[in-house]
Protein backbone atom coordinates (compact mmCIF):
# COMPACT_ATOMS: atom_id res chain seq x y z
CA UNK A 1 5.99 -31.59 1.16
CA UNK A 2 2.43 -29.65 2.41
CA UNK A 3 -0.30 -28.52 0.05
CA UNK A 4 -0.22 -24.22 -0.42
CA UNK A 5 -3.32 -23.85 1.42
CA UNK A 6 -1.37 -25.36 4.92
CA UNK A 7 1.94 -23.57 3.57
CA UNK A 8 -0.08 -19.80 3.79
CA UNK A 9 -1.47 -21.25 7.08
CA UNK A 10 2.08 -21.10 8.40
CA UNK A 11 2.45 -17.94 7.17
CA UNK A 12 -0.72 -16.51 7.82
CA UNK A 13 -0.87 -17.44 11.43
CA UNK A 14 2.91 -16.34 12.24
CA UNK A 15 3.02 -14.82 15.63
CA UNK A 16 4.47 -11.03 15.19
CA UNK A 17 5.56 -8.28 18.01
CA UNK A 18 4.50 -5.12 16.60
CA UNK A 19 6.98 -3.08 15.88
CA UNK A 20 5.29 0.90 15.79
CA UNK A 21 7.12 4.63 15.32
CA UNK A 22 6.51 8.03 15.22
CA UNK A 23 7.03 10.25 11.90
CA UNK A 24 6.43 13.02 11.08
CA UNK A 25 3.42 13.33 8.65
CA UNK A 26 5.61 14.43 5.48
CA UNK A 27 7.12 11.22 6.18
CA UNK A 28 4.01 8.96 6.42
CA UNK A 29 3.01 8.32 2.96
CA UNK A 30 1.74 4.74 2.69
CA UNK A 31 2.34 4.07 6.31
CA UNK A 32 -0.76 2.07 7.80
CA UNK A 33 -2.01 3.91 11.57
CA UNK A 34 -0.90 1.72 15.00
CA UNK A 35 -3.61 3.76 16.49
CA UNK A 36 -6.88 6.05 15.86
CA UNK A 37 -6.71 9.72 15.32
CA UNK A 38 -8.91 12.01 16.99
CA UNK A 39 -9.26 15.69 15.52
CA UNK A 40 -8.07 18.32 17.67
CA UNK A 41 -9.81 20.48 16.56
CA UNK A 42 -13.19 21.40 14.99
CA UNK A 43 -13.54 21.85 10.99
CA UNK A 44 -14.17 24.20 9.96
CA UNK A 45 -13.45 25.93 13.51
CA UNK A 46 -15.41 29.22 13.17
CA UNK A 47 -18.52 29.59 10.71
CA UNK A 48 -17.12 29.61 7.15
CA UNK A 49 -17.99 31.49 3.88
CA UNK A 50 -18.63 28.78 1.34
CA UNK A 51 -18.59 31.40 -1.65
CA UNK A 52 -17.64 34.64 -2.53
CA UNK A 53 -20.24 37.26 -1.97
CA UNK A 54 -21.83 38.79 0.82
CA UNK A 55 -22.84 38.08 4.79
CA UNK A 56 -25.72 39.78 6.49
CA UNK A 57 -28.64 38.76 8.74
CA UNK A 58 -31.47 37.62 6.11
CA UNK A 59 -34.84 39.66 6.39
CA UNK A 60 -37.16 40.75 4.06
CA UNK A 61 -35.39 43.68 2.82
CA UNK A 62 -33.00 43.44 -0.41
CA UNK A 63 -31.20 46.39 0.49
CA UNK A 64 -28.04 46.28 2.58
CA UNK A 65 -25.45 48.79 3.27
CA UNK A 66 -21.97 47.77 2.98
CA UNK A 67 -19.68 48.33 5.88
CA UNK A 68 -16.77 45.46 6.14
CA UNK A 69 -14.97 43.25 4.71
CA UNK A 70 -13.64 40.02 5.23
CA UNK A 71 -10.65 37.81 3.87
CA UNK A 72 -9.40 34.38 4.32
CA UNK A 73 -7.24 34.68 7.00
CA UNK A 74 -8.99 38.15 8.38
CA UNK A 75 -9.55 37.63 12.31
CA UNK A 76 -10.79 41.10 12.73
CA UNK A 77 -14.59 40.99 14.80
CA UNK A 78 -16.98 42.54 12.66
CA UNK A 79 -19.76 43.43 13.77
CA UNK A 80 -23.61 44.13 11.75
CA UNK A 81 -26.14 45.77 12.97
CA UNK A 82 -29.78 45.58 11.14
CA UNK A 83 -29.75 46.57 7.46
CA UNK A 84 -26.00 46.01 7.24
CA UNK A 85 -24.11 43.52 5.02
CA UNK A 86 -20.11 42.52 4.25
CA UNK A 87 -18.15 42.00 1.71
CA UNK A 88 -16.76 38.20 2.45
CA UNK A 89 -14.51 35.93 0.17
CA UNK A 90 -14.89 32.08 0.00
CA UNK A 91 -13.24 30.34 3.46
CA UNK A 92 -13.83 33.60 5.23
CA UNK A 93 -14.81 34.55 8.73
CA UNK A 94 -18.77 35.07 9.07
CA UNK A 95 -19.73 37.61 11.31
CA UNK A 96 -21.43 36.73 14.07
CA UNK A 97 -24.47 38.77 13.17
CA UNK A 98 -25.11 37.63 10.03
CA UNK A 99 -26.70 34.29 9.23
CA UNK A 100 -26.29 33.82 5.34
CA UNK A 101 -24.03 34.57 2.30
CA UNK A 102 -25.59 35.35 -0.77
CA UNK A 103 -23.48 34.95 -3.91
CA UNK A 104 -22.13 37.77 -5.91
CA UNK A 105 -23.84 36.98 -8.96
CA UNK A 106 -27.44 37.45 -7.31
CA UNK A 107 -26.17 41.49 -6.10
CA UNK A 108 -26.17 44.77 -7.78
CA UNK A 109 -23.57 46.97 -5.90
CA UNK A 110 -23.24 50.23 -6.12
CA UNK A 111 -20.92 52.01 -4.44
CA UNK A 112 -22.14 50.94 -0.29
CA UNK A 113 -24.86 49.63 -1.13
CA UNK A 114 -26.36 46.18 -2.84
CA UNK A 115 -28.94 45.36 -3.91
CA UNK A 116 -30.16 41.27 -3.72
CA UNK A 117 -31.83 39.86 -6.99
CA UNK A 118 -32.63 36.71 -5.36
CA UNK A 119 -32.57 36.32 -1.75
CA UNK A 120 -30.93 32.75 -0.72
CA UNK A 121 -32.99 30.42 2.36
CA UNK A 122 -31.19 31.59 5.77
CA UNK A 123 -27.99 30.02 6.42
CA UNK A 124 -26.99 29.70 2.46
CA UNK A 125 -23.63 29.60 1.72
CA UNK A 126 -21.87 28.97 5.63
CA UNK A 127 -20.71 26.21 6.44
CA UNK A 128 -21.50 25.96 10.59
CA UNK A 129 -18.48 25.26 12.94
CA UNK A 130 -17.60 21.32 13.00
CA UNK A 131 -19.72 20.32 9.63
CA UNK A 132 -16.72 17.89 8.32
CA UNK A 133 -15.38 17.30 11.83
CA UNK A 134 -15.97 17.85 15.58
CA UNK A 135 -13.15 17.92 17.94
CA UNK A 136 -12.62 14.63 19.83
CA UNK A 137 -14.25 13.00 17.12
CA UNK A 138 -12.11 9.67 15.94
CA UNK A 139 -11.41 10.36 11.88
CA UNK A 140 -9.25 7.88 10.96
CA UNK A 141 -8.81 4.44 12.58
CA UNK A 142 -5.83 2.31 13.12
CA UNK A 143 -5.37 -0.06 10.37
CA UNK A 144 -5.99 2.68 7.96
CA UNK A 145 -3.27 3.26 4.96
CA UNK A 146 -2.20 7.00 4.80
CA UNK A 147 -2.24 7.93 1.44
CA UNK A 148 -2.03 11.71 -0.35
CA UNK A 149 -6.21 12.87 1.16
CA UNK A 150 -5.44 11.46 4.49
CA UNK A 151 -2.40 13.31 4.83
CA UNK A 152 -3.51 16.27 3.62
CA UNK A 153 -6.82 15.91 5.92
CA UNK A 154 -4.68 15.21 9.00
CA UNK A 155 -2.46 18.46 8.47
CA UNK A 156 -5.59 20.15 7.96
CA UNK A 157 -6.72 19.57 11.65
CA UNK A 158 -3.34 20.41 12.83
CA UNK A 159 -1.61 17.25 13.11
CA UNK A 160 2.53 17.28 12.86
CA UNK A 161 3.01 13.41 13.63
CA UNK A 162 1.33 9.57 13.58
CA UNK A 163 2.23 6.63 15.38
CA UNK A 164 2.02 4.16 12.43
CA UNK A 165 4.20 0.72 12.08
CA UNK A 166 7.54 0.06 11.67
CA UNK A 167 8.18 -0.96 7.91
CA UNK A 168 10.52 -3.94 8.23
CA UNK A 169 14.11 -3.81 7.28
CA UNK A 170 14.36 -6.84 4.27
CA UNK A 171 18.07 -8.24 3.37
CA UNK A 172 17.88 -9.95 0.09
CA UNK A 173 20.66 -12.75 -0.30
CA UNK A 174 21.79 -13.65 -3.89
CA UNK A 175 23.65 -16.90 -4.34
CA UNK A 176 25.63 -18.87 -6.57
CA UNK A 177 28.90 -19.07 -8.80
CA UNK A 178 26.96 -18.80 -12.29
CA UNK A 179 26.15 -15.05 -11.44
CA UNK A 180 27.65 -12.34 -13.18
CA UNK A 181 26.76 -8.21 -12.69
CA UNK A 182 25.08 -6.56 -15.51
CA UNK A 183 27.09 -3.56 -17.32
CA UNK A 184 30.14 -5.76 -18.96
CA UNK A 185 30.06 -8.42 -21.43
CA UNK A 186 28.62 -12.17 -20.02
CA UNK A 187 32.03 -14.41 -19.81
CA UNK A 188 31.53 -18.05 -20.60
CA UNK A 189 29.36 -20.18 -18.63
CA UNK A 190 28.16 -17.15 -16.48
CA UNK A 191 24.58 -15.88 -16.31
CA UNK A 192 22.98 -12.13 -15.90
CA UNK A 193 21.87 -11.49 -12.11
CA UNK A 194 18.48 -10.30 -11.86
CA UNK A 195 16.80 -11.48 -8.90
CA UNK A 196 18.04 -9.21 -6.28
CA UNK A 197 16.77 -5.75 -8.46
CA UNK A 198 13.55 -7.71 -9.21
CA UNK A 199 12.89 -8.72 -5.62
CA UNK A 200 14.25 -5.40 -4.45
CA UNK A 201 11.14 -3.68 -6.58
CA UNK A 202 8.90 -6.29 -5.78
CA UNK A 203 9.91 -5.38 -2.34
CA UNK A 204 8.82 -0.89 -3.26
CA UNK A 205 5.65 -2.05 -3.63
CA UNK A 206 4.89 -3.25 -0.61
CA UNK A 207 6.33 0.22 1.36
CA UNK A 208 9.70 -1.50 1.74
CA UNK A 209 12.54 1.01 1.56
CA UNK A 210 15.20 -0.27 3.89
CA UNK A 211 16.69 -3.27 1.50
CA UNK A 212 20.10 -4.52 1.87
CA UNK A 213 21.19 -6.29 -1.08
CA UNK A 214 24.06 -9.11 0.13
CA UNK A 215 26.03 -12.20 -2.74
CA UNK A 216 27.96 -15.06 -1.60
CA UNK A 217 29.91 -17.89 -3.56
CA UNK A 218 28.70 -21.16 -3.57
CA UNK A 219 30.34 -22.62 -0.15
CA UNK A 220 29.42 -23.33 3.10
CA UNK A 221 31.37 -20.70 4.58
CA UNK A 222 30.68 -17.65 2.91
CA UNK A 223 26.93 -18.75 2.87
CA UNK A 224 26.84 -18.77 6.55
CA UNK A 225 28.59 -15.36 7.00
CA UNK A 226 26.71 -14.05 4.54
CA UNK A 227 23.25 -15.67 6.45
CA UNK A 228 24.91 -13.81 9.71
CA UNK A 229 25.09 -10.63 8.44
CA UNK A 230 22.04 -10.62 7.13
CA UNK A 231 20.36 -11.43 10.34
CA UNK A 232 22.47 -8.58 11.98
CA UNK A 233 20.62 -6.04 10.09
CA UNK A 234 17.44 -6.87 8.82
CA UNK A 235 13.70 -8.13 10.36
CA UNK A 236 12.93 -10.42 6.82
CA UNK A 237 15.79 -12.25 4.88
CA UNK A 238 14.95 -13.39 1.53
CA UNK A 239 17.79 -16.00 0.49
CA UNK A 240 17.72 -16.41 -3.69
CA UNK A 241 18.95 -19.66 -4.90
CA UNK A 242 21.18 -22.58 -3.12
CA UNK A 243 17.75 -23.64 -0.86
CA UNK A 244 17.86 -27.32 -2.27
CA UNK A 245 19.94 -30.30 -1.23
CA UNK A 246 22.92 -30.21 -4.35
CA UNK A 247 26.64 -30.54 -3.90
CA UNK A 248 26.67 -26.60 -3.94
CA UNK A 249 23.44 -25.98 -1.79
CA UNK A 250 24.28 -24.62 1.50
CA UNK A 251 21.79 -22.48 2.50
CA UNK A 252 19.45 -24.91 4.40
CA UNK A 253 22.72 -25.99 6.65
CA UNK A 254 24.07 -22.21 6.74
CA UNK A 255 20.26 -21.08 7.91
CA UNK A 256 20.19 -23.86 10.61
CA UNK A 257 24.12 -22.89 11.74
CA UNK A 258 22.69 -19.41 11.97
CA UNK A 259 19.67 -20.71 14.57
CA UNK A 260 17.08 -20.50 11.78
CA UNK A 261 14.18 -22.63 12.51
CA UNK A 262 12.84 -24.67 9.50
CA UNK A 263 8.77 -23.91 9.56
CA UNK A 264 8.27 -25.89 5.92
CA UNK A 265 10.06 -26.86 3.14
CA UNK A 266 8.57 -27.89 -0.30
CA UNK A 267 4.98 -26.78 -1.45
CA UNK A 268 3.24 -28.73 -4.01
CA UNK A 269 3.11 -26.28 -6.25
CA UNK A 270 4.15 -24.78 -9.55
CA UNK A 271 6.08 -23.49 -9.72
CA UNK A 272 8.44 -23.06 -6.44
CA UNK A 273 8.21 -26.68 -5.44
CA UNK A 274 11.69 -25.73 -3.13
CA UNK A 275 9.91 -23.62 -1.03
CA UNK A 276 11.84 -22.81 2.37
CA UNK A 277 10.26 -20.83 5.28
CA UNK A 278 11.68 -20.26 8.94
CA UNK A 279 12.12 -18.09 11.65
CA UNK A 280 14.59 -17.11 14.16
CA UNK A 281 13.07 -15.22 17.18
CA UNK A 282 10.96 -12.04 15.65
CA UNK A 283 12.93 -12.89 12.34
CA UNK A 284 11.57 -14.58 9.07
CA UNK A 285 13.63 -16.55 6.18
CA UNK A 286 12.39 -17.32 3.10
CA UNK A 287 14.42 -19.70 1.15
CA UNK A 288 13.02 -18.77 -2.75
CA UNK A 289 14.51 -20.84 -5.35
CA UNK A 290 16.76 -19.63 -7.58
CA UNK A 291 14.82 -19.38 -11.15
CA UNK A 292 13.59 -15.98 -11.78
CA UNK A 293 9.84 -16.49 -12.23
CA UNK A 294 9.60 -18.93 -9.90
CA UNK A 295 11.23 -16.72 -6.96
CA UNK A 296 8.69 -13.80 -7.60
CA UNK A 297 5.99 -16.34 -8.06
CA UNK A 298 6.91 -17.41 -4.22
CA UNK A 299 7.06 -13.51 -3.45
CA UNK A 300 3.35 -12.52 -4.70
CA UNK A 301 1.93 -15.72 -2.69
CA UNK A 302 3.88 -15.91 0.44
CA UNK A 303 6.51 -12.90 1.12
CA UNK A 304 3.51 -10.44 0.66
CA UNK A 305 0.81 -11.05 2.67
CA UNK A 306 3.56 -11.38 5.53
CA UNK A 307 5.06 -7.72 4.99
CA UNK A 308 1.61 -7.14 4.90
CA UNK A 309 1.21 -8.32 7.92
CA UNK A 310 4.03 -6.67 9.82
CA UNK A 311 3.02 -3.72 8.22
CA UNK A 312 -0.21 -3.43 10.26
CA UNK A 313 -2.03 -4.08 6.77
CA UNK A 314 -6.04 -5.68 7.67
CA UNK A 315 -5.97 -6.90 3.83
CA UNK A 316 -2.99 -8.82 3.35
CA UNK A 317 -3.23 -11.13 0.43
CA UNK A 318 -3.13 -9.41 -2.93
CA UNK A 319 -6.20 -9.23 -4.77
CA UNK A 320 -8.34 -12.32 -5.73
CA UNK A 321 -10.46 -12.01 -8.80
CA UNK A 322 -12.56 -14.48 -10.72
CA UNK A 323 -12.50 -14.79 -14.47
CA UNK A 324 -13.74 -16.85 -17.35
CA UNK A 325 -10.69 -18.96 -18.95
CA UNK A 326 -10.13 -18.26 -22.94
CA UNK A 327 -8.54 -21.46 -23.22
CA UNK A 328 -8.34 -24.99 -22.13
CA UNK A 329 -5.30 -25.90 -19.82
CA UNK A 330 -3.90 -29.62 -18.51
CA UNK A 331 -2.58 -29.76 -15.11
CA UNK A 332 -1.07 -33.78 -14.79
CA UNK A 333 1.46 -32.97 -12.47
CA UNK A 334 -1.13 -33.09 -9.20
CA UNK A 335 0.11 -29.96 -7.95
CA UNK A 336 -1.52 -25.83 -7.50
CA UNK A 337 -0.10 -24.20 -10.57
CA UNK A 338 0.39 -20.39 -10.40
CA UNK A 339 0.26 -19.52 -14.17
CA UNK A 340 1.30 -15.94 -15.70
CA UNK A 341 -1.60 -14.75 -16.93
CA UNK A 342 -3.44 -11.42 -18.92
CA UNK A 343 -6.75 -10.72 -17.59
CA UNK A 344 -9.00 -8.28 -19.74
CA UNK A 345 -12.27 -7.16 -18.10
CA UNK A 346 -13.23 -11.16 -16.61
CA UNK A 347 -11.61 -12.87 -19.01
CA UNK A 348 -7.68 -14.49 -18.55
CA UNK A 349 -5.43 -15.52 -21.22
CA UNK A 350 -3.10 -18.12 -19.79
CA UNK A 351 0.26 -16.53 -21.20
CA UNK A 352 2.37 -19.03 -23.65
CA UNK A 353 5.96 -19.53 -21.80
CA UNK A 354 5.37 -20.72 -18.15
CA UNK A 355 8.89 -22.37 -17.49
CA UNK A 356 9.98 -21.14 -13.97
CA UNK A 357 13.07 -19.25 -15.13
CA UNK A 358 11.48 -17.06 -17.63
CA UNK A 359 10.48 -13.71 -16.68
CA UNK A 360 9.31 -12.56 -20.53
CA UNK A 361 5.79 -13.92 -20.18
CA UNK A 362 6.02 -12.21 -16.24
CA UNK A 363 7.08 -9.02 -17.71
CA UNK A 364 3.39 -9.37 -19.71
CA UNK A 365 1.29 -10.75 -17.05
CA UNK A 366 -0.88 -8.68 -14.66
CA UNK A 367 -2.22 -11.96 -12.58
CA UNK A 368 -1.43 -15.25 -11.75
CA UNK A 369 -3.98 -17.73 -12.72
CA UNK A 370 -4.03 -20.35 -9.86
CA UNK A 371 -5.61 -23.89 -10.54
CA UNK A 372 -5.66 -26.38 -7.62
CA UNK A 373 -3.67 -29.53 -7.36
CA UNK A 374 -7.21 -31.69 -7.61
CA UNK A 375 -8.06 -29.83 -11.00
CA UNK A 376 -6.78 -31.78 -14.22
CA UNK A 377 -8.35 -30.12 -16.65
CA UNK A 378 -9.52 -26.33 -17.02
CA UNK A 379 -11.85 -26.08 -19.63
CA UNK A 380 -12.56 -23.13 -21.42
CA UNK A 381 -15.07 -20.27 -20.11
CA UNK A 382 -14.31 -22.47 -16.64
CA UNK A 383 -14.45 -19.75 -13.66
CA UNK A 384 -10.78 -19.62 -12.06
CA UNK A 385 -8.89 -17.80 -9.51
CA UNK A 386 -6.52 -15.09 -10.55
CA UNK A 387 -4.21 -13.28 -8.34
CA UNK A 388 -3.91 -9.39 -9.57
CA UNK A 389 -0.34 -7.58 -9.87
CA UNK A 390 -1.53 -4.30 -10.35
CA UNK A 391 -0.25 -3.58 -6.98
């Protein structure tokens, strides 16, 4: 059994080929960049009306004929001599000739000619070719997670297409015999499955879309076909249930059968004590145990920060936040416990209802409250370590 700190080494320090792709930018949301974008272009790429109103070349005359217009859009050269002035709306072409916009609040027009209440300091109201970007210039840098702005920024400077990483393909693996499908009534002795939708959303939140969602009976056989497929198709397995050494525990034997390489087994912790982690080539296996809580416990700590990982992510732990304990808590058992937990502002309720198969007092936490092996007693208003969910 190793302590979590050398069991996240493991993970942490996992060697990875990375895996890149092109898509389309309408198909890039969330994606993380394998490589820096320079801008093509310059933005704004001409000289830009920031407002409605109207160009000319400022002197000390308010008095301007009218002669042109221009639109958004309009690519038409205008040209102004002395004394002249156009009509221009907001993202407009300036003409070359004139040197500031003035608003159309500060002008009296009538008919050709306005009039300027208030004339604006030269340059007013254009924006100057390349003021938010210059061409060549690098705007966004690999490593850097393309949400809805950077998406819209990028088409903005003409950009169809990223290189960005490959998301891996996950195959979640449900086992055992006491399993039964929701959407009919439970027979005798059965149980409701809900790991494989749980890790399956656990799985969304991390940009993981390509989930295959394989059940085998508790025997050898099946578990290693099962295993086999699973490899076939996917870059992570995670295998629910059937990881420890029981009569009807196969996985470990099915997982080494299948060339899986054992990288640790058991973490003192709680809870997830039957922690299994291996690889196979570029492949990972996590062997999660088989109570509800305690498998998604094992997926915020460890399955995370390595999807993370693969998916270019710089960050790839979830969020650590300190907080002020509202109550006293006992840990005798000498190992890390990963408590459900409500934090409120910095302060953490430690949730009532911590056995590792129940998911009620998960469904109500937004961290896990994590006290080290070597701490027996966490007072109240102690500082602690809390792990957020709000992913």
């Amino acid at each position: 059994m190793i302590s979590v700190f050398k069991a996240l080494q493991i993970v942490e320090l996992a060697e990875l080929k990375p895996k890149t792709q092109k898509l389309e930018l309408s198909d890039s949301f969330n994606k993380i960049l394998a490589q820096d974008i320079t801008s093509p272009i310059n933005m704004p790429p001409f000289r830009q009306s920031a407002m409605d109103g109207y160009a000319f070349k400022l002197s000390d005359s308010k008095s301007y004929k009218l002669v042109a217009e221009s639109k958004a859009g309009d690519n038409n050269k205008i040209r102004l001599k002395a004394g002249q002035a156009a009509r221009i709306f907001t993202g407009a072409l300036v003409p070359d000739e004139a040197d500031t916009v003035v608003i159309q609040e500060h002008v009296n027009r009538s008919n050709n000619t306005i009039i300027i209440n208030k004339l604006p300091k030269r340059t007013a109201n254009v924006r100057p070719i390349g003021e938010q970007v210059q061409k060549g210039e690098i705007v966004l840098k690999k490593g850097q997670q393309l949400n809805a702005a950077a998406i819209g920024f990028l088409a903005g400077i003409g950009i169809p297409e990223v290189l960005v990483h490959k998301t891996p393909r996950v195959a979640i693996i449900v086992t055992g015999n006491e399993l039964q499908q929701a959407g009919k009534d439970l027979e005798a002795g059965k149980i409701y499955e809900s790991n494989s939708i749980m890790l399956s959303s656990a799985l969304k939140t991390t940009g993981i879309t390509n989930i295959l969602t394989l059940r085998t009976k508790d025997t050898f056989d099946a578990t290693k076909s099962v295993i086999s497929e699973a490899l076939e198709n996917s870059d992570v397995v995670l295998v629910s249930g059937g990881i420890s050494v029981g009569d009807y525990d196969f996985v470990q034997e099915a997982l080494k059968d299948n060339g899986v390489n054992e990288l640790f087994y058991k973490v003192n912790q709680k809870p997830g004590k039957p922690l299994w982690f291996g690889r196979k080539n570029d492949q990972f296996v996590f062997g999660l145990p088989g109570n509800p809580a305690s498998a998604l416990s094992c997926f915020y700590i460890y399955v995370t920060p390595l999807l993370n990982k693969m998916n270019g992510a710089k960050d790839i732990h979830l969020k650590r936040i300190k907080a002020k304990s509202l109550t006293d808590y006992k840990n005798t058992t000498g190992k890390t416990l990963f408590l459900k937990g409500m934090l409120n502002e910095n302060m953490v309720e430690i949730l009532y209802g911590q056995q590792s198969s129940m998911l009620h007092s998960f469904a109500k936490s937004n961290v896990l409250v994590r006290i080290p092996n070597e701490m027996e007693l966490l007072n109240k208003n102690d500082d602690v370590e809390c792990i957020s969910l709000n992913i």
